[in-house]
Structures are given as structure tokens and as C-alpha cells.
N, C-alpha and C. Protein backbone atom coordinates (compact mmCIF):
# COMPACT_ATOMS: atom_id res chain seq x y z
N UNK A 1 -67.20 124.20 16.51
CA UNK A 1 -67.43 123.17 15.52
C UNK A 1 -68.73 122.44 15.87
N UNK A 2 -69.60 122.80 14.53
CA UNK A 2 -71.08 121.32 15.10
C UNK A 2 -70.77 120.28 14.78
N UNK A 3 -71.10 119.64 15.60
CA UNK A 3 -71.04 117.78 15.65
C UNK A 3 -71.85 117.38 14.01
N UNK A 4 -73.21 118.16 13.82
CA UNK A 4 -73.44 117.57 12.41
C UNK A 4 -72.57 117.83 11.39
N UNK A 5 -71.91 118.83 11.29
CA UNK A 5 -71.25 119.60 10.52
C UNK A 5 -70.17 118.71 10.19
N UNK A 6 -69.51 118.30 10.96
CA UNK A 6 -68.40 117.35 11.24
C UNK A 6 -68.61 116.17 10.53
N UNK A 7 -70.00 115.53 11.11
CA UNK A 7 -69.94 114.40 10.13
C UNK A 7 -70.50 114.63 8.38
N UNK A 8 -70.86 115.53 8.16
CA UNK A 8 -71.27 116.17 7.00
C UNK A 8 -69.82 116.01 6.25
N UNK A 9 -68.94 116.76 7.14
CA UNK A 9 -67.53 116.88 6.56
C UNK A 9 -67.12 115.71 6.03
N UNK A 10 -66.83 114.67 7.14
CA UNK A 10 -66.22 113.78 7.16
C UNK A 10 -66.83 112.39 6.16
N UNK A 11 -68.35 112.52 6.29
CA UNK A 11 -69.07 111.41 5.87
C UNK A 11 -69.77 111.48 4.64
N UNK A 12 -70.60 112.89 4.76
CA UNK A 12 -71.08 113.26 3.49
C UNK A 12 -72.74 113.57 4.47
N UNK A 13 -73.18 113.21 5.31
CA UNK A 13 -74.23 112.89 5.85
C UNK A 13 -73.99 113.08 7.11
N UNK A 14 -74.81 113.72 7.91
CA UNK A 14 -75.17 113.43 9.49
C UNK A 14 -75.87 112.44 9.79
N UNK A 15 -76.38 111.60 8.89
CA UNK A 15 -76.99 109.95 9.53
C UNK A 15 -76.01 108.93 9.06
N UNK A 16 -75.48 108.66 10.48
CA UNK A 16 -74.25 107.51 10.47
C UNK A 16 -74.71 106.50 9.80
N UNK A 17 -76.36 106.29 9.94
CA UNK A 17 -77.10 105.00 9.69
C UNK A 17 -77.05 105.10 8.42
N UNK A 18 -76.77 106.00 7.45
CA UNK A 18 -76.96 105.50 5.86
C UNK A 18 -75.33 105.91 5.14
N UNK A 19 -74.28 105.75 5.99
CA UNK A 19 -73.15 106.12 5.81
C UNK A 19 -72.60 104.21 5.47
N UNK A 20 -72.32 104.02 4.29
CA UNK A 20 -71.96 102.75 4.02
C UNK A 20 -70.93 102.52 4.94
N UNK A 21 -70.04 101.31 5.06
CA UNK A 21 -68.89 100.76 5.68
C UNK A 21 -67.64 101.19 4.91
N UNK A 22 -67.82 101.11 3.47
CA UNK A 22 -66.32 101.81 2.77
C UNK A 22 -66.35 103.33 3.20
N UNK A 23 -67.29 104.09 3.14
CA UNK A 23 -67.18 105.39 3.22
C UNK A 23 -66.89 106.18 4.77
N UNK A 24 -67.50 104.90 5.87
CA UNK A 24 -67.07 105.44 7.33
C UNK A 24 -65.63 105.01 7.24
N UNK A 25 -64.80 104.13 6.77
CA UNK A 25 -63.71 103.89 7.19
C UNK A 25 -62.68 104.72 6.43
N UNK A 26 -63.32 105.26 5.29
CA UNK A 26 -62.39 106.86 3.99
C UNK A 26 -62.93 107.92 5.61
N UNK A 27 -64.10 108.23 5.83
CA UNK A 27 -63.67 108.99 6.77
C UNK A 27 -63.37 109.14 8.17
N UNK A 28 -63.16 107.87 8.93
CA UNK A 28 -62.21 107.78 10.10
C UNK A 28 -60.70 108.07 9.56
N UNK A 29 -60.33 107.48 8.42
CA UNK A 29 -59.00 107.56 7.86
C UNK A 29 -59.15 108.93 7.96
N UNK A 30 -59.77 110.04 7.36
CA UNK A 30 -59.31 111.45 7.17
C UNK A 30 -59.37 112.00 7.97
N UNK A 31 -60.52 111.76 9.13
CA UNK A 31 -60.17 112.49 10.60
C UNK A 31 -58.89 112.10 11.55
N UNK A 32 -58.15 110.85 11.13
CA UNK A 32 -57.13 110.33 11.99
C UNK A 32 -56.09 110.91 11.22
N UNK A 33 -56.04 111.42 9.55
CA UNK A 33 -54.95 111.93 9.07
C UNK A 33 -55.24 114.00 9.76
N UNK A 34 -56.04 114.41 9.70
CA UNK A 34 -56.60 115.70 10.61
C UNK A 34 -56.11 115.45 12.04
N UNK A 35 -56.25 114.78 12.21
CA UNK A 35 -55.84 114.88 13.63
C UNK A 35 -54.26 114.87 14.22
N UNK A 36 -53.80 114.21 13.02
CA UNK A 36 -52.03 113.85 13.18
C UNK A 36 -51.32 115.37 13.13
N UNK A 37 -52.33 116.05 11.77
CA UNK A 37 -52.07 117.44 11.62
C UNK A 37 -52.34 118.50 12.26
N UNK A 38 -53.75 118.78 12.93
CA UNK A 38 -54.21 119.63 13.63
C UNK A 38 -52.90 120.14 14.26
N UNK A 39 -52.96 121.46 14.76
CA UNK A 39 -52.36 122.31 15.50
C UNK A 39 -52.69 122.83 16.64
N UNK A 40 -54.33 122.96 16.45
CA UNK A 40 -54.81 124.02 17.58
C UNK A 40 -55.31 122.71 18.81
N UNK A 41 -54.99 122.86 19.64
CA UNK A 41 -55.67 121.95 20.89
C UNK A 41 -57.32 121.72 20.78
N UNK A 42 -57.85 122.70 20.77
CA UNK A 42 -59.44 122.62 20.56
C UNK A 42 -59.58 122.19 19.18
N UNK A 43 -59.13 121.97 18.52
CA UNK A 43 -59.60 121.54 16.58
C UNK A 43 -59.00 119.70 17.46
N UNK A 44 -58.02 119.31 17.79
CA UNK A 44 -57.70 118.03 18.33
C UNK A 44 -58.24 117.70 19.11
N UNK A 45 -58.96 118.71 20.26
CA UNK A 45 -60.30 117.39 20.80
C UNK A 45 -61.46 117.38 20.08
N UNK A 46 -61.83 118.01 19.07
CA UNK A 46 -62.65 118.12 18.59
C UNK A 46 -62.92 116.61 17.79
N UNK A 47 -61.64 116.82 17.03
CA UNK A 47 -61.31 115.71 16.37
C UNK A 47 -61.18 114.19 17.44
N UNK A 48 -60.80 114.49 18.19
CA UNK A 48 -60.34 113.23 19.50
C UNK A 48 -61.83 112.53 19.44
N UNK A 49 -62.46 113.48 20.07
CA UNK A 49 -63.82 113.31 20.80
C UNK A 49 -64.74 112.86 19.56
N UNK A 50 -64.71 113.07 18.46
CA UNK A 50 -65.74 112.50 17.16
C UNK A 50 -65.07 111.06 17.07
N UNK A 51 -64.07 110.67 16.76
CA UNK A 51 -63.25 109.55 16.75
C UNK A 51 -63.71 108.62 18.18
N UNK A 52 -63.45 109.25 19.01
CA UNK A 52 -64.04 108.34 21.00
C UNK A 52 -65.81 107.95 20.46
N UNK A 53 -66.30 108.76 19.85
CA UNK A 53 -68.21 108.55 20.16
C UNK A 53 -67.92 107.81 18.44
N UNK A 54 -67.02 106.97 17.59
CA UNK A 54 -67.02 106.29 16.77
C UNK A 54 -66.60 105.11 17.08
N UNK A 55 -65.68 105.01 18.39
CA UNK A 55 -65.21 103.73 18.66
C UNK A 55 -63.93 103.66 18.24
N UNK A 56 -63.06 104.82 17.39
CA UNK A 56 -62.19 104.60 16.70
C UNK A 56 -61.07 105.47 17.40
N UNK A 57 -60.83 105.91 18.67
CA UNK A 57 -60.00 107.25 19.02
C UNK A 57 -58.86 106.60 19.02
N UNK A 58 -57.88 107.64 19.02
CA UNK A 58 -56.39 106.90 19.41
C UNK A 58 -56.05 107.18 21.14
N UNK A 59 -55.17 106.34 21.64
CA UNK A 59 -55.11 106.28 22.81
C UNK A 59 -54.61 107.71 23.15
N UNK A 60 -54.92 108.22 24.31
CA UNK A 60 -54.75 110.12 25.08
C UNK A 60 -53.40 109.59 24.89
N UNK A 61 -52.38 108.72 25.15
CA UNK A 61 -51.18 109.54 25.33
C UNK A 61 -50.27 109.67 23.98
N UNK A 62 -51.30 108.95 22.83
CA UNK A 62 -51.23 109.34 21.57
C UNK A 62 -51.60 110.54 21.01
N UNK A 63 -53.04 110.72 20.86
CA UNK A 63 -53.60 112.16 20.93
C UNK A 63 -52.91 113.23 21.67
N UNK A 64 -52.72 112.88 22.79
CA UNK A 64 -52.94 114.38 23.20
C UNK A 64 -50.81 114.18 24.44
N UNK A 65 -50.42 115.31 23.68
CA UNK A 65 -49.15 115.32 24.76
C UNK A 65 -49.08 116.06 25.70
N UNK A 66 -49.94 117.36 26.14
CA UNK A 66 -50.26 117.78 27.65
C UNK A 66 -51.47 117.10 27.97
N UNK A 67 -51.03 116.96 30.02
CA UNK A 67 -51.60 116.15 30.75
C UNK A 67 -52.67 116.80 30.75
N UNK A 68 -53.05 118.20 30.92
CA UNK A 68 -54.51 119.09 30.83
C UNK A 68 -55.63 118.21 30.07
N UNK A 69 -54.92 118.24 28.67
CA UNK A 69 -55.92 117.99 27.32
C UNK A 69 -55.99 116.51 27.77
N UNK A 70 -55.43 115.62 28.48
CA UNK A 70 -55.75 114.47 28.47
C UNK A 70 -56.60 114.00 30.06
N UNK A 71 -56.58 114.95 30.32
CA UNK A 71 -57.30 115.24 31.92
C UNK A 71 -58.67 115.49 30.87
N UNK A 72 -58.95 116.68 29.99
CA UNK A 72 -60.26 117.23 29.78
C UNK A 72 -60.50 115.68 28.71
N UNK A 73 -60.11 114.75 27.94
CA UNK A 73 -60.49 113.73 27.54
C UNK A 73 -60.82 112.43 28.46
N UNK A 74 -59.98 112.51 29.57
CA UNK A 74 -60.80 111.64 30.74
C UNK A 74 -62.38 112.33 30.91
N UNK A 75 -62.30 113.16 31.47
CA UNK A 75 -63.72 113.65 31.91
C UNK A 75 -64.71 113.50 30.52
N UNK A 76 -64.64 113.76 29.38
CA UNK A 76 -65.04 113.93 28.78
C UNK A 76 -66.18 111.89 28.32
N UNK A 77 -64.79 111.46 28.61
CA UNK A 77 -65.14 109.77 28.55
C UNK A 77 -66.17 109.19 29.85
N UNK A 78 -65.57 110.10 31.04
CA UNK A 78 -66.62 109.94 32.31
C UNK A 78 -67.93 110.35 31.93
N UNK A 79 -68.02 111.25 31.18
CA UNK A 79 -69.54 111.78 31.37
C UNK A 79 -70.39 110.98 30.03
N UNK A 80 -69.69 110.65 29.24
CA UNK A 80 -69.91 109.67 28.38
C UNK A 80 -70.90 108.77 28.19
N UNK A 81 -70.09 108.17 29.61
CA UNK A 81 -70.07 107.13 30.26
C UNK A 81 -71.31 106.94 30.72
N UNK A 82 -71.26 107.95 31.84
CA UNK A 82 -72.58 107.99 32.58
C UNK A 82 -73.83 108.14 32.05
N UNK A 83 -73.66 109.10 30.83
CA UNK A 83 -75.07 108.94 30.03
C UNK A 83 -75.45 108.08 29.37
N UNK A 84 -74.43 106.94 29.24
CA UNK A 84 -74.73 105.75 28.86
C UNK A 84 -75.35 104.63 29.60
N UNK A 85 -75.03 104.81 30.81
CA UNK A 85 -75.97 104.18 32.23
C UNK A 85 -77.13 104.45 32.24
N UNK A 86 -76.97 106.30 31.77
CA UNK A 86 -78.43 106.51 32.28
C UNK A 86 -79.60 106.19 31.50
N UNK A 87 -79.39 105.57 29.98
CA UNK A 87 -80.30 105.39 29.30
C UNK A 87 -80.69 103.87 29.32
């Protein structure tokens, strides 16, 4: 899955910056209703992880019910993280 692609999906646009406020919150709503549904583990971090870099994720022991997938969403928040230091 591409990350632009995703927000294309979700938003209409890959620039968050011209994505109004009614239209990001129609599509956090549809990625959080996708996500309730998803099946496949990788389509749910996919979904997890667009939701975490929006500010909007639901908590891992919501998302995710094996400890693995919520192990690979820690790390995923660590490295995050760090590139956020580093800039």
C-alpha cells in the first residue's frame, strides 16, 4: 500500500495541507470504520500506522489483539519518534 495512495483514498488528495477540516474528519471516520473491518493484519497496520502519523490512532490494545502486531506498532512509534528528534 502507498502512503500517497492512501491519502488519495481516504482524502481525495495527497496534500493534507489543502484537505479542509470537514473532509479530514469524513476521512479519519472511514479509515477508523476500515480498520474495525480489516481482516488481514498488514491492511490493519497499514491502516493503524496512517491514523498514528494523523494523531488520530486507536490505542494498540484496541487495534491490534496479538502482542507481535502490537510489539511491531511500538517500534514503529520508536522510530517515529526518533526522526522527530532528529529534525
Amino acid at each position: 500500500m502507498d502512503f500517497d495512495e492512501q491519502l488519495r483514498r481516504y482524502f481525495g488528495t495527497s496534500d493534507m495541507a489543502a484537505v479542509p477540516p470537514a473532509a479530514r474528519e469524513a476521512g479519519i471516520e472511514h479509515m477508523r470504520v476500515d480498520l474495525g473491518l480489516a481482516t488481514q493484519p498488514a491492511q490493519r497496520f497499514v491502516l493503524w500506522a496512517l491514523l498514528y502519523t494523523l494523531g488520530e490512532a486507536p490505542d494498540l490494545d484496541v487495534a491490534f489483539k496479538d502482542e507481535g502486531e502490537r510489539e511491531a506498532a511500538r517500534n514503529l512509534m520508536d522510530l517515529l519518534g526518533a526522526a522527530e528528534q532528529d529534525e
